[in-house]
C-alpha atoms as a PDB file:
ATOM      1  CA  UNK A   1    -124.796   7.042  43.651  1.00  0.00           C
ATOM      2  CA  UNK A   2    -122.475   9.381  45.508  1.00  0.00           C
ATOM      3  CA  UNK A   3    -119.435  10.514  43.394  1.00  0.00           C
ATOM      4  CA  UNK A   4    -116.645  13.413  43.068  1.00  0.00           C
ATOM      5  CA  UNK A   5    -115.249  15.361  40.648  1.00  0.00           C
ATOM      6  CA  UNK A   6    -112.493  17.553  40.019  1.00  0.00           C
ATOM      7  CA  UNK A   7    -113.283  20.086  37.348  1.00  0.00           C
ATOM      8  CA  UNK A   8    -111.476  22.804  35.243  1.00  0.00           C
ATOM      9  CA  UNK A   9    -112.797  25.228  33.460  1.00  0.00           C
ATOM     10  CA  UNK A  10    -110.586  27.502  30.525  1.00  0.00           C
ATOM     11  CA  UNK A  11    -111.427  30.084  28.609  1.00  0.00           C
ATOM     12  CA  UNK A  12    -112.809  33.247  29.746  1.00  0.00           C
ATOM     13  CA  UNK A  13    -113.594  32.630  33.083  1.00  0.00           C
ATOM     14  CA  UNK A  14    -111.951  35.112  35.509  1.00  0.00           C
ATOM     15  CA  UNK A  15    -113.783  38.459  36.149  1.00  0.00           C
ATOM     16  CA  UNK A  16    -117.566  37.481  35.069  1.00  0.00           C
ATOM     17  CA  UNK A  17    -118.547  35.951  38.320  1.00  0.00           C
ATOM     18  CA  UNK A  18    -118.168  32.699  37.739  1.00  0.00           C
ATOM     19  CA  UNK A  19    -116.802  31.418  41.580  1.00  0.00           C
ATOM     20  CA  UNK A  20    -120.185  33.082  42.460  1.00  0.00           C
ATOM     21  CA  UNK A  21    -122.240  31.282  39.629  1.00  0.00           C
ATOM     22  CA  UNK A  22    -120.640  27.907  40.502  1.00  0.00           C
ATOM     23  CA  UNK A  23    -121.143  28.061  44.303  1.00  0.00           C
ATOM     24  CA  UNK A  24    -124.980  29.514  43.674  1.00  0.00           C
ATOM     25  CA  UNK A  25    -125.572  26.520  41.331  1.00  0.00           C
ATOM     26  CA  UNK A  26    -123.911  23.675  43.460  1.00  0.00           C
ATOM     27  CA  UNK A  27    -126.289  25.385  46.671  1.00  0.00           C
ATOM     28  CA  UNK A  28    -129.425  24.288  44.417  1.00  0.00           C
ATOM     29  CA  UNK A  29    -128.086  21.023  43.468  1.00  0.00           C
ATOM     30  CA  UNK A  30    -127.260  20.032  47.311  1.00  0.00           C
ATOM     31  CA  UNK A  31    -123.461  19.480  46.159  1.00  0.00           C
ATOM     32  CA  UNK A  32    -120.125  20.525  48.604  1.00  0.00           C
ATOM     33  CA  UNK A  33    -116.785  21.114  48.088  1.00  0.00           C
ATOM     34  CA  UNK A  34    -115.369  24.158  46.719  1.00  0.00           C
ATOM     35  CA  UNK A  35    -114.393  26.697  43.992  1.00  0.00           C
ATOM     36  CA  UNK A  36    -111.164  28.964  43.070  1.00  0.00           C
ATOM     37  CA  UNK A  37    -109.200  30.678  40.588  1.00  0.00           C
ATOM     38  CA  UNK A  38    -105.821  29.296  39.886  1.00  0.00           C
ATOM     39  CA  UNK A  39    -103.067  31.023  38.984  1.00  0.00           C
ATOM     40  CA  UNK A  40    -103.446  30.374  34.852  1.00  0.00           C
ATOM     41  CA  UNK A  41    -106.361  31.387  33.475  1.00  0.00           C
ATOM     42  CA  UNK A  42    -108.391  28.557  34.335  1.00  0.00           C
ATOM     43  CA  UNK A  43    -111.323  27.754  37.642  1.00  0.00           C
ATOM     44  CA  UNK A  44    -110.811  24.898  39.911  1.00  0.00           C
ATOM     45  CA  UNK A  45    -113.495  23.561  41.491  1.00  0.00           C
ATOM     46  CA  UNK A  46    -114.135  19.657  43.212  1.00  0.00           C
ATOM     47  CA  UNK A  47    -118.158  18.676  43.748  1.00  0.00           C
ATOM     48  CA  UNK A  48    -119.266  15.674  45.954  1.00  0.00           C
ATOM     49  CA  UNK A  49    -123.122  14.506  45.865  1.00  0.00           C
ATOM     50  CA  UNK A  50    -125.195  12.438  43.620  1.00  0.00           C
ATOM     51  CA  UNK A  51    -123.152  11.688  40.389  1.00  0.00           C
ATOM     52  CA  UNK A  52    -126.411  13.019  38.556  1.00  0.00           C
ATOM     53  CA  UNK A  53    -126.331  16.418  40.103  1.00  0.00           C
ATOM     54  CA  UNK A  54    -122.619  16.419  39.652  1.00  0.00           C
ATOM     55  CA  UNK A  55    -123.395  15.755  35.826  1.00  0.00           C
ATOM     56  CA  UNK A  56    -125.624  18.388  35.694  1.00  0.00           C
ATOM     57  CA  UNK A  57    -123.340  20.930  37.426  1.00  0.00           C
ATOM     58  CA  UNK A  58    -120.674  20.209  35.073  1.00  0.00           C
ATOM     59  CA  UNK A  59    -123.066  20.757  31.996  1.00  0.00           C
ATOM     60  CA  UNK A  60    -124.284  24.517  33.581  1.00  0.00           C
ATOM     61  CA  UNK A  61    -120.827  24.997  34.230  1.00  0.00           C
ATOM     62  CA  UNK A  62    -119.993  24.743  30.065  1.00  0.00           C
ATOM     63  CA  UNK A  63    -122.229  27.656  29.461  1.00  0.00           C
ATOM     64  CA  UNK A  64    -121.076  29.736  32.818  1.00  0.00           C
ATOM     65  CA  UNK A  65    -123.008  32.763  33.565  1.00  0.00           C
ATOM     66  CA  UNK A  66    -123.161  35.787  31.190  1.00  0.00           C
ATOM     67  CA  UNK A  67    -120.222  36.957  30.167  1.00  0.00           C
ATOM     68  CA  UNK A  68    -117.835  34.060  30.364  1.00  0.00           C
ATOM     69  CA  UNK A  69    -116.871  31.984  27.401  1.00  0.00           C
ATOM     70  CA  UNK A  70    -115.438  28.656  28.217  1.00  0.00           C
ATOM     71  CA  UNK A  71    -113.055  27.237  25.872  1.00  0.00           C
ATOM     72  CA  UNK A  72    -112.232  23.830  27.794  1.00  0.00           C
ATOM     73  CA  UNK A  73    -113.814  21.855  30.646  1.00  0.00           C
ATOM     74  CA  UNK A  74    -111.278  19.027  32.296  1.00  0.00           C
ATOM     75  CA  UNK A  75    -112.989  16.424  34.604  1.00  0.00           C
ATOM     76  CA  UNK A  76    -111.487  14.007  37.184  1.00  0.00           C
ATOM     77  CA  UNK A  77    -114.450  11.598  38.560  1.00  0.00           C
ATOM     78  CA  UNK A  78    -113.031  10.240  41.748  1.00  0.00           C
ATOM     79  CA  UNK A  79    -114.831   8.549  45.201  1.00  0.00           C
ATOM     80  CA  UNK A  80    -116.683  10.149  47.347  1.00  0.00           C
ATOM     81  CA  UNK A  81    -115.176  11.350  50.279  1.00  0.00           C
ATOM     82  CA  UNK A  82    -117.807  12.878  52.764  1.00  0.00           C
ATOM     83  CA  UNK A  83    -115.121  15.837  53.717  1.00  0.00           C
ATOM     84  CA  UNK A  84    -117.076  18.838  52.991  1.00  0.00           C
ATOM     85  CA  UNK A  85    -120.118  20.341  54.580  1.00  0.00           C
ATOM     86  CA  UNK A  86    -120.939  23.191  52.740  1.00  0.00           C
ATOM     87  CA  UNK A  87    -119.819  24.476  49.305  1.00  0.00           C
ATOM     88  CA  UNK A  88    -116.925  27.380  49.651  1.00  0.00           C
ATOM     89  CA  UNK A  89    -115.232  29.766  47.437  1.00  0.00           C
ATOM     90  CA  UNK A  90    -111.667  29.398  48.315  1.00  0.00           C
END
């Protein structure tokens, strides 16, 4: 089943590559939509694809790559929408 979600992540997630980890990750899982540091200390991201790869994403996205600590992860499941072709970092 097709789904989207709008995630973010809080904790120690600016400066340890984790726009780079996210976008690598969502490229093996087939997902689009896109990634991007807000202005708090937080990562934004929104995935569409299969729900289950979404799920997954979300669970590598709780450990982060080395060097980031998150604290908090917020998700929004919504509908798919079909507007992205690729996966970005905005």
């Amino acid at each position: 089943m097709k789904a989207r979600a709008q995630v973010t992540l809080y904790g120690n997630v600016k400066g340890v590559f984790f726009r780079s980890f996210i976008r690598s990750q969502a490229k093996l899982l087939s997902l689009r939509g896109w990634v991007r540091n807000t202005k708090t200390d937080s990562v934004e991201a929104v995935f569409e694809g299969d729900k289950d790869q979404i799920q997954e994403m979300i669970d590598s996205c709780q450990e982060g790559p080395p060097g980031a600590r998150v604290g908090d992860v917020k998700v929004e499941w919504g509908d798919y929408s079909g507007n992205f072709a690729t996966f970005d970092i905005r």
